[in-house]
N, C-alpha and C. Protein backbone atom coordinates (compact mmCIF):
# COMPACT_ATOMS: atom_id res chain seq x y z
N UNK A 1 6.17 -16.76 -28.11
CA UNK A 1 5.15 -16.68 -27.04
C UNK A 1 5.21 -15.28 -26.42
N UNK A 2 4.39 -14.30 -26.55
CA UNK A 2 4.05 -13.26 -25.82
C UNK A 2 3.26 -13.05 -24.96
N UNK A 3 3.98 -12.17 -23.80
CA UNK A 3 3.32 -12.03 -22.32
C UNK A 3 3.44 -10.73 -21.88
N UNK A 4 2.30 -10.87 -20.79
CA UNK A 4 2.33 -9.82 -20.29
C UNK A 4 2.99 -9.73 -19.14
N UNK A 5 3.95 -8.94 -18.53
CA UNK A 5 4.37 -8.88 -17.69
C UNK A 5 4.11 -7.63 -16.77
N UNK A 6 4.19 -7.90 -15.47
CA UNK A 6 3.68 -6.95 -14.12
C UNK A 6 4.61 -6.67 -13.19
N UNK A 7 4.85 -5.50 -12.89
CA UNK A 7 5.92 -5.31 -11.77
C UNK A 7 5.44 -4.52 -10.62
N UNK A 8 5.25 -4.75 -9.53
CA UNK A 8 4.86 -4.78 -8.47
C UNK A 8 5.81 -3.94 -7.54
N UNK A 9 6.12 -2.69 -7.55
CA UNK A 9 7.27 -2.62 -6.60
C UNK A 9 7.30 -1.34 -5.50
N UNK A 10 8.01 -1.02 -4.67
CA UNK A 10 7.97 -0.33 -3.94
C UNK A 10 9.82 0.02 -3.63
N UNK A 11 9.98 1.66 -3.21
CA UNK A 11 11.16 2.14 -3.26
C UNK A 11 12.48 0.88 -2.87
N UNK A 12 11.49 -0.62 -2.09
CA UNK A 12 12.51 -1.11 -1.49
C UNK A 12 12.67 -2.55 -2.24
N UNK A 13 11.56 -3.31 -3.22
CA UNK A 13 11.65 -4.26 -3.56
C UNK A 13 10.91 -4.05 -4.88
N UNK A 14 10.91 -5.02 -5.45
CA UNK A 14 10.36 -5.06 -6.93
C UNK A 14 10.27 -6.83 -7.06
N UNK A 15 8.48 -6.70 -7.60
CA UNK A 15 8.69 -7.85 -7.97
C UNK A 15 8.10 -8.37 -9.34
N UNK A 16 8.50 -8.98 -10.12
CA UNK A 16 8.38 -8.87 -11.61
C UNK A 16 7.56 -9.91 -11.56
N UNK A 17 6.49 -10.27 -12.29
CA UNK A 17 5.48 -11.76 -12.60
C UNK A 17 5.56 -11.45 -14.01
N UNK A 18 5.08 -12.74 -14.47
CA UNK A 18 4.73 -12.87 -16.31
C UNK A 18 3.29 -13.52 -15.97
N UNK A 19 2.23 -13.02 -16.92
CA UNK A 19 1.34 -13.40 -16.68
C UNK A 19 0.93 -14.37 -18.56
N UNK A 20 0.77 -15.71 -18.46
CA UNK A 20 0.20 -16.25 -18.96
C UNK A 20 -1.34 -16.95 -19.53
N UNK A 21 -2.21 -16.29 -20.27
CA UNK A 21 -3.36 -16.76 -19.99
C UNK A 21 -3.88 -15.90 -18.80
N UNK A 22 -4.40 -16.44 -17.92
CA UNK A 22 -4.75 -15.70 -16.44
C UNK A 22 -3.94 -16.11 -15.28
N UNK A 23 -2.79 -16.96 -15.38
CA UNK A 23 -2.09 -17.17 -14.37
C UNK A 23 -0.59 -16.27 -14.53
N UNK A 24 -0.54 -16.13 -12.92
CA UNK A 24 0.40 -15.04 -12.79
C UNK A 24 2.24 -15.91 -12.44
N UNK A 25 2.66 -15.47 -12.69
CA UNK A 25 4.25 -16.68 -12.14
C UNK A 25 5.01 -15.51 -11.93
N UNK A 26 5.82 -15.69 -10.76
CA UNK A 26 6.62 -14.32 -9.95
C UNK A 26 8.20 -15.17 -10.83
N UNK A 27 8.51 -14.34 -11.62
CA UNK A 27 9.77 -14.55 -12.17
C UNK A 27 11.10 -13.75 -11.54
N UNK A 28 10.96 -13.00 -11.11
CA UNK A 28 12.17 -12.02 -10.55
C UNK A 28 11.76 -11.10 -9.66
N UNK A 29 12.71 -10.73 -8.59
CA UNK A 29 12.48 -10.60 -7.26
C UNK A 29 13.48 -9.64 -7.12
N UNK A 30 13.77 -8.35 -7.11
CA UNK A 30 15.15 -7.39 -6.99
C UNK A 30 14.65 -6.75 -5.64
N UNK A 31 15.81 -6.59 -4.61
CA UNK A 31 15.80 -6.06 -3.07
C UNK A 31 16.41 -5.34 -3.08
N UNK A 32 16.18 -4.00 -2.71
CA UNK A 32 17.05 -2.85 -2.78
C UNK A 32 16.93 -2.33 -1.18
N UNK A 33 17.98 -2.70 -0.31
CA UNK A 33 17.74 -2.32 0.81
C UNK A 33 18.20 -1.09 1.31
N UNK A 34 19.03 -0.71 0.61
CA UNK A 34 18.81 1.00 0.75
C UNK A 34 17.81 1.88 1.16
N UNK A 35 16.93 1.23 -0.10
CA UNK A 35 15.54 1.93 -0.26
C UNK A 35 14.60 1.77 1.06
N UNK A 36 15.03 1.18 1.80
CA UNK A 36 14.06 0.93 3.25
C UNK A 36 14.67 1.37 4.35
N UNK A 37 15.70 2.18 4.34
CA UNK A 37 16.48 2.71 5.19
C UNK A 37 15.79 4.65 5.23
N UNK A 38 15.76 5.02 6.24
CA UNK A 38 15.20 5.97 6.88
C UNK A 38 16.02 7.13 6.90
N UNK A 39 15.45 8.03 6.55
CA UNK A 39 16.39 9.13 5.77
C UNK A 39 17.35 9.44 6.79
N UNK A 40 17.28 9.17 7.81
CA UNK A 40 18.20 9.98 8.63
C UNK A 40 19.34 8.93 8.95
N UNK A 41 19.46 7.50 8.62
CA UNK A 41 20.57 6.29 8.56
C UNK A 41 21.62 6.70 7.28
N UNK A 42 20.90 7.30 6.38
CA UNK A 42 21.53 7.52 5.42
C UNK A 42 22.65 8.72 5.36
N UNK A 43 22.34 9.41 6.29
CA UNK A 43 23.53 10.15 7.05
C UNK A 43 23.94 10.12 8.20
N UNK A 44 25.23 10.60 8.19
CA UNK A 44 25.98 9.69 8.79
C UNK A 44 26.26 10.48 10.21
N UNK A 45 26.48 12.05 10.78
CA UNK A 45 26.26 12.82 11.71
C UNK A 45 24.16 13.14 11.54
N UNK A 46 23.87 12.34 12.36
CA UNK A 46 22.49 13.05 12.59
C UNK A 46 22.30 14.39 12.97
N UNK A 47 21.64 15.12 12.80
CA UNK A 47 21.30 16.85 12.91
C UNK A 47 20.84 16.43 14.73
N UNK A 48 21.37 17.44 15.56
CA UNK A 48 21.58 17.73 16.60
C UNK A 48 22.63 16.94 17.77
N UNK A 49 23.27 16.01 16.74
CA UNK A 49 23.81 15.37 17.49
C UNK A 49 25.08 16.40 18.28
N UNK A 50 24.99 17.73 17.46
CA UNK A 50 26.34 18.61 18.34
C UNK A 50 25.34 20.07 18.89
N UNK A 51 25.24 20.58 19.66
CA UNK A 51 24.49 21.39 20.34
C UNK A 51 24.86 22.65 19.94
N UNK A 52 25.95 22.76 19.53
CA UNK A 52 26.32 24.21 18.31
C UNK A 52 25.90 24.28 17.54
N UNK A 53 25.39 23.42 16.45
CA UNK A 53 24.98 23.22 15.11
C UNK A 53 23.97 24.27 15.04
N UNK A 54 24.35 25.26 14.01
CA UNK A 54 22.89 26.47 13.87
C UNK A 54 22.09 25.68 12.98
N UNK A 55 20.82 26.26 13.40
CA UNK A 55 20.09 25.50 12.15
C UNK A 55 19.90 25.42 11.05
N UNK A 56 20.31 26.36 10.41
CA UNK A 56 20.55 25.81 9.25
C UNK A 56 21.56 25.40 8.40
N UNK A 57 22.43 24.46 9.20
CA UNK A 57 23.18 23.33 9.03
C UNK A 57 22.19 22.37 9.33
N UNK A 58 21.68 22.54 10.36
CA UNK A 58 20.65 21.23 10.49
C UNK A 58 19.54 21.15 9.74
N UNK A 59 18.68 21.79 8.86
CA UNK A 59 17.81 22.13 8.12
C UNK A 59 18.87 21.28 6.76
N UNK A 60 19.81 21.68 6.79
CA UNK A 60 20.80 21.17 5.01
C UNK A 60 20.63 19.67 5.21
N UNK A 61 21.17 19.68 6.67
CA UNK A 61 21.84 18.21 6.86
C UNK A 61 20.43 17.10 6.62
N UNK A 62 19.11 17.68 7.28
CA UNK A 62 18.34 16.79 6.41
C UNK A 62 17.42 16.71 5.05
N UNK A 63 17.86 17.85 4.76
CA UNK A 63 18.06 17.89 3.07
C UNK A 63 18.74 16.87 2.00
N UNK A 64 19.79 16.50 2.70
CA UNK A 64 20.50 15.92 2.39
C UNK A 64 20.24 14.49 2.24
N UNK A 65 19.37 14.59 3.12
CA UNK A 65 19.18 13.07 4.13
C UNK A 65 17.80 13.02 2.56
N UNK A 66 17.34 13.85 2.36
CA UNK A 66 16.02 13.38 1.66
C UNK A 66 17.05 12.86 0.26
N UNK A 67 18.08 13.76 -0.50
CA UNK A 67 18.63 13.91 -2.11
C UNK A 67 19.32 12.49 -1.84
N UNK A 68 19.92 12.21 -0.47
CA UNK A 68 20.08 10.68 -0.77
C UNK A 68 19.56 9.38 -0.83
N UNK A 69 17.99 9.37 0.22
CA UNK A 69 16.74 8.79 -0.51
C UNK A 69 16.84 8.60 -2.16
N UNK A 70 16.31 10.37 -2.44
CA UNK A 70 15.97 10.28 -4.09
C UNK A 70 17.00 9.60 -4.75
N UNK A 71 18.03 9.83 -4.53
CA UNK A 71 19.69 8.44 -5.43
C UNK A 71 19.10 7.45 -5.24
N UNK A 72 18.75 7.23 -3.74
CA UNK A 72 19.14 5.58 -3.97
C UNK A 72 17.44 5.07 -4.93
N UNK A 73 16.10 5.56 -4.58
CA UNK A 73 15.48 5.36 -5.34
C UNK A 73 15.19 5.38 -7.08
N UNK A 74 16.11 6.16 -7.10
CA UNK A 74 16.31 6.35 -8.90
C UNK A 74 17.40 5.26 -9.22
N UNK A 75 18.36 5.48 -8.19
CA UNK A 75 19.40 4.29 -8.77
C UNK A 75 18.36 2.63 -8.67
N UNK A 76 17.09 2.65 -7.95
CA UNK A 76 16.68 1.33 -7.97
C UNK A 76 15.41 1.00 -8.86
N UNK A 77 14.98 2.16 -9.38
CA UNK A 77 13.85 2.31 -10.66
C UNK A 77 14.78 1.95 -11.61
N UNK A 78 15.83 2.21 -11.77
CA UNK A 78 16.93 1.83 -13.09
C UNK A 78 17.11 0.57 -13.32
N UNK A 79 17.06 -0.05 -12.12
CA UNK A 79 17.56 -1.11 -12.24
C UNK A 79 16.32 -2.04 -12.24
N UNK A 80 14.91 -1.66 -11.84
CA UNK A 80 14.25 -2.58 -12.33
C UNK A 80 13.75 -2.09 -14.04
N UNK A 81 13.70 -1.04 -14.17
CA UNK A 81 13.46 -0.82 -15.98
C UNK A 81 14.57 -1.48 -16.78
N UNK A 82 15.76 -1.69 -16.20
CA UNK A 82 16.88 -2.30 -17.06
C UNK A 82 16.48 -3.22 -16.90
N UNK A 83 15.70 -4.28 -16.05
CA UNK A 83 15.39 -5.83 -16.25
C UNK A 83 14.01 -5.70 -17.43
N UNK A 84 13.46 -4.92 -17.01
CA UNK A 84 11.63 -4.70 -18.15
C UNK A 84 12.25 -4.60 -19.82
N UNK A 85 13.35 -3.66 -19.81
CA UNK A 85 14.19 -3.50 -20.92
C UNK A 85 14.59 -4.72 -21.48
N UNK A 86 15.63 -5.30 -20.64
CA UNK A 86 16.01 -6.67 -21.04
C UNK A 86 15.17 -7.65 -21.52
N UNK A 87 13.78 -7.67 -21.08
CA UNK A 87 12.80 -8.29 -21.19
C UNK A 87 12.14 -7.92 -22.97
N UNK A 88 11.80 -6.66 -22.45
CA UNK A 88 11.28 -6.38 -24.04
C UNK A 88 12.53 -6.62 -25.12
N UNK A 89 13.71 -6.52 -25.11
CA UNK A 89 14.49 -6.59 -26.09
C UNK A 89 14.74 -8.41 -26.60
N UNK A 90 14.43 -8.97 -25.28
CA UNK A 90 14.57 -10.37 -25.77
C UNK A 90 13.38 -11.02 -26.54
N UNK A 91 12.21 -10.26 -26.18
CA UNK A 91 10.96 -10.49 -27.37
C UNK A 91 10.01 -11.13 -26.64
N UNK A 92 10.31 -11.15 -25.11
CA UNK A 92 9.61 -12.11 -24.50
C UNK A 92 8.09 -10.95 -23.62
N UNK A 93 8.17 -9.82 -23.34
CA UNK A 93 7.31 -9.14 -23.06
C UNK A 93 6.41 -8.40 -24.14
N UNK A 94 5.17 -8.43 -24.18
CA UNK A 94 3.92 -8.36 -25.04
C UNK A 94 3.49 -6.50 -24.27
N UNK A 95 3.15 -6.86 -23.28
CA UNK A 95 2.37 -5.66 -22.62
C UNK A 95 3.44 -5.18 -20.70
N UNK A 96 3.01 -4.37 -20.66
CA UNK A 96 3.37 -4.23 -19.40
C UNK A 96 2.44 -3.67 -18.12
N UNK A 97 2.17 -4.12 -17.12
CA UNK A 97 1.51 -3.66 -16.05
C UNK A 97 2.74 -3.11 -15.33
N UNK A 98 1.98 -1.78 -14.51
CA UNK A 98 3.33 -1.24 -13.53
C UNK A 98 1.92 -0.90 -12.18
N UNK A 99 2.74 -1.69 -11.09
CA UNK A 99 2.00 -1.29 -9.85
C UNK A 99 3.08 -0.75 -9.02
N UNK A 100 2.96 0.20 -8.48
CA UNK A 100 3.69 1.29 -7.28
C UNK A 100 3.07 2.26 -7.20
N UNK A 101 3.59 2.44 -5.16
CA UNK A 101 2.98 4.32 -4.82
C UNK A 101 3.35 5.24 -6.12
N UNK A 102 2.65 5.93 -5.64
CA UNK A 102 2.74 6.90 -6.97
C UNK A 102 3.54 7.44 -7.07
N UNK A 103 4.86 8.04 -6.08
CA UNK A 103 6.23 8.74 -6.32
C UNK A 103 7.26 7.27 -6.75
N UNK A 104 7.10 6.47 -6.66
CA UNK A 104 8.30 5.54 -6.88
C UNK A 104 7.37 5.26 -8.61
N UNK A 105 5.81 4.97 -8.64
CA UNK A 105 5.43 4.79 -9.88
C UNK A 105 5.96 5.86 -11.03
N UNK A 106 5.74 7.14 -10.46
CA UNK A 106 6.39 8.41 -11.63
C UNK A 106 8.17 7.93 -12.21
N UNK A 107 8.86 7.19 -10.60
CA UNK A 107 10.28 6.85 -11.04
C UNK A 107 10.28 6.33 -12.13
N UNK A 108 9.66 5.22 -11.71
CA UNK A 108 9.79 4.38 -12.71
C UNK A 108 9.12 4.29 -14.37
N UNK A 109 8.01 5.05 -14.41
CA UNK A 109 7.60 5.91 -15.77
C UNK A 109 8.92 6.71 -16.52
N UNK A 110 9.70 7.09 -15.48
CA UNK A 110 10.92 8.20 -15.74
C UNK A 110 11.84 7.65 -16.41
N UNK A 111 12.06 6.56 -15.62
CA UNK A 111 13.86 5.79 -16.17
C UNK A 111 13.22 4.78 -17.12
N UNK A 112 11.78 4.67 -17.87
CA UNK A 112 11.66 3.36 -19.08
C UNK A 112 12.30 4.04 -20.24
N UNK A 113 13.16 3.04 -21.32
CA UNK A 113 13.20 4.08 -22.61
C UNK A 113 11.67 3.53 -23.10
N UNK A 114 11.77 4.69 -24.41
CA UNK A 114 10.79 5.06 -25.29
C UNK A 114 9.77 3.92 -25.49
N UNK A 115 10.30 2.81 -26.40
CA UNK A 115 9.66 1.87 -26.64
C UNK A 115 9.15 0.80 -25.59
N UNK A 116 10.17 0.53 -24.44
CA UNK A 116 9.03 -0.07 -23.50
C UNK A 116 7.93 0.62 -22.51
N UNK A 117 7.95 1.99 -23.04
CA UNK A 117 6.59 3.01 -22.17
C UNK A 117 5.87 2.76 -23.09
N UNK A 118 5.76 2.47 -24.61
CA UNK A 118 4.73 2.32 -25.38
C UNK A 118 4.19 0.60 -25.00
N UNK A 119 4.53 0.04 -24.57
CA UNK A 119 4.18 -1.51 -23.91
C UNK A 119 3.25 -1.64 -22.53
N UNK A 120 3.07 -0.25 -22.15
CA UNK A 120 2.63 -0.42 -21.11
C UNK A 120 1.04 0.23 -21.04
N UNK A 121 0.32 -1.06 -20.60
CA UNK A 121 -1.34 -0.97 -21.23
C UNK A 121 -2.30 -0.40 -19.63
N UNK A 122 -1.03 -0.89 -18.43
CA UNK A 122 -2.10 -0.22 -17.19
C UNK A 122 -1.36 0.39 -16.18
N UNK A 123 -1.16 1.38 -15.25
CA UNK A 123 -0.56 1.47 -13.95
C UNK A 123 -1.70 1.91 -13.24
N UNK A 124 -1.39 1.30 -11.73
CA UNK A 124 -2.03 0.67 -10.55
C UNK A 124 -1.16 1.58 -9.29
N UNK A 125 -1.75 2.88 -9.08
CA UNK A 125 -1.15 3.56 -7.86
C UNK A 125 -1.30 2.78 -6.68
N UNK A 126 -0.34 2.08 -6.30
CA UNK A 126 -0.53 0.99 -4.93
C UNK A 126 0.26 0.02 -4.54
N UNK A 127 0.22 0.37 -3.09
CA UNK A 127 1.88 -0.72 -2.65
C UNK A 127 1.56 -2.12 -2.40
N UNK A 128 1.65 -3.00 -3.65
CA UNK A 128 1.34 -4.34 -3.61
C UNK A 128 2.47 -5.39 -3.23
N UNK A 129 3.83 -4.34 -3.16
CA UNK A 129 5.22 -4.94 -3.10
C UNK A 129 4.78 -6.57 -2.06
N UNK A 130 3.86 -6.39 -1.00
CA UNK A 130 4.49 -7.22 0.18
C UNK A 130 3.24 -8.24 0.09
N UNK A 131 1.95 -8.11 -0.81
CA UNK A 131 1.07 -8.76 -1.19
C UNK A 131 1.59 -10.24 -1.65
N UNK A 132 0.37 -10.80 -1.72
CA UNK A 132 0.30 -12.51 -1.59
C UNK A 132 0.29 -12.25 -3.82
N UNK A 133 0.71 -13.15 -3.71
CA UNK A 133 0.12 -13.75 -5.45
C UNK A 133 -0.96 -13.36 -5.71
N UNK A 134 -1.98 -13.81 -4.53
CA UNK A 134 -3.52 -13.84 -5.39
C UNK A 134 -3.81 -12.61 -4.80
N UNK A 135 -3.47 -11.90 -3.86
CA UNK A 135 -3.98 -10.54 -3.93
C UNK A 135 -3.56 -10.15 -5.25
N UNK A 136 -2.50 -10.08 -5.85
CA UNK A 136 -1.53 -9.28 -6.96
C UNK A 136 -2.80 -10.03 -8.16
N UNK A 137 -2.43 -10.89 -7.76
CA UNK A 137 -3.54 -11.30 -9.20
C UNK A 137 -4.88 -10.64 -9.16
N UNK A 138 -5.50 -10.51 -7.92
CA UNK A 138 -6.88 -10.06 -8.15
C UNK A 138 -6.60 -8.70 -8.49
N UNK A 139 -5.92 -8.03 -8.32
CA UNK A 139 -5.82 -6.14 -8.36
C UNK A 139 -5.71 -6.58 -9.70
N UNK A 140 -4.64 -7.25 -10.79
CA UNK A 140 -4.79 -7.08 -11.72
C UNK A 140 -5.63 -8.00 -12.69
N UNK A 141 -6.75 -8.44 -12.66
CA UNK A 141 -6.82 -9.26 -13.22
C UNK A 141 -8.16 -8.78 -14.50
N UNK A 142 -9.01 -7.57 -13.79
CA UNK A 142 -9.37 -6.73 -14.68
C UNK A 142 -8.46 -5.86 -15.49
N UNK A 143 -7.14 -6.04 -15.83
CA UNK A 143 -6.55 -4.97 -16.39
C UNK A 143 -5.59 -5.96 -17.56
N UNK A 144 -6.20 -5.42 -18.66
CA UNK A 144 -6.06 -6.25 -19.83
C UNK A 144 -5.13 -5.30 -21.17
């Protein structure tokens, strides 16, 4: 039985459906709460918190604050292409839909191997992460 499967995700969640026929079924659900954390939680002295600090220590320090964003978002594109992977290797994915903003969508174009980027028949620049079913279904339901 071959399907198409759709992943729906955003830097902070991912959500995987298999679509059968025209009905959609949300099979897997990955939460990456990192990814919703605000660049400046992610370090740990906030920039001005010391009144000496020249600036450009404080200019690095939220530099920093962005390169650990980009980790944790690459470390969480990996981990949903390692499930799409898993998927295609078990024989059970046919096609692939990819919906995300367009910087987490490029991630995730980035970290597919070879053969499951050739599976993939549509991407959908757009944050559907927090959408209902049937919204998700209607965005995709022209996309065949």
């Amino acid at each position: 039985m071959m399907t198409t499967y759709i992943v729906v995700a955003d830097a902070a969640r991912a959500r995987i459906f298999t679509r059968d026929s025209l009905h959609l079924k949300e099979k897997q659900s990955l939460v990456h709460a990192e990814g919703r954390m605000h660049e400046g939680d992610l370090i740990t002295d906030s920039p001005g918190a010391d009144v000496h600090e020249s600036t450009s220590s404080t200019s690095r320090s939220s530099a920093e604050g962005g390169t650990a964003l980009k980790h944790e978002n690459e470390m969480f594109a990996k981990e949903v292409t390692q499930c799409l992977y898993d998927a295609r290797v078990s024989n059970s994915m046919e096609k692939l839909i990819m919906v995300a903003p367009p910087k987490f969508l490029g991630l995730l174009r980035e970290k597919l191997d070879g053969p499951t980027q050739k599976l993939v028949i549509h991407t959908l620049s757009k944050d559907l992460s927090k959408a209902s079913l049937e919204d998700i279904q209607e965005a995709v339901s022209d996309l065949r």
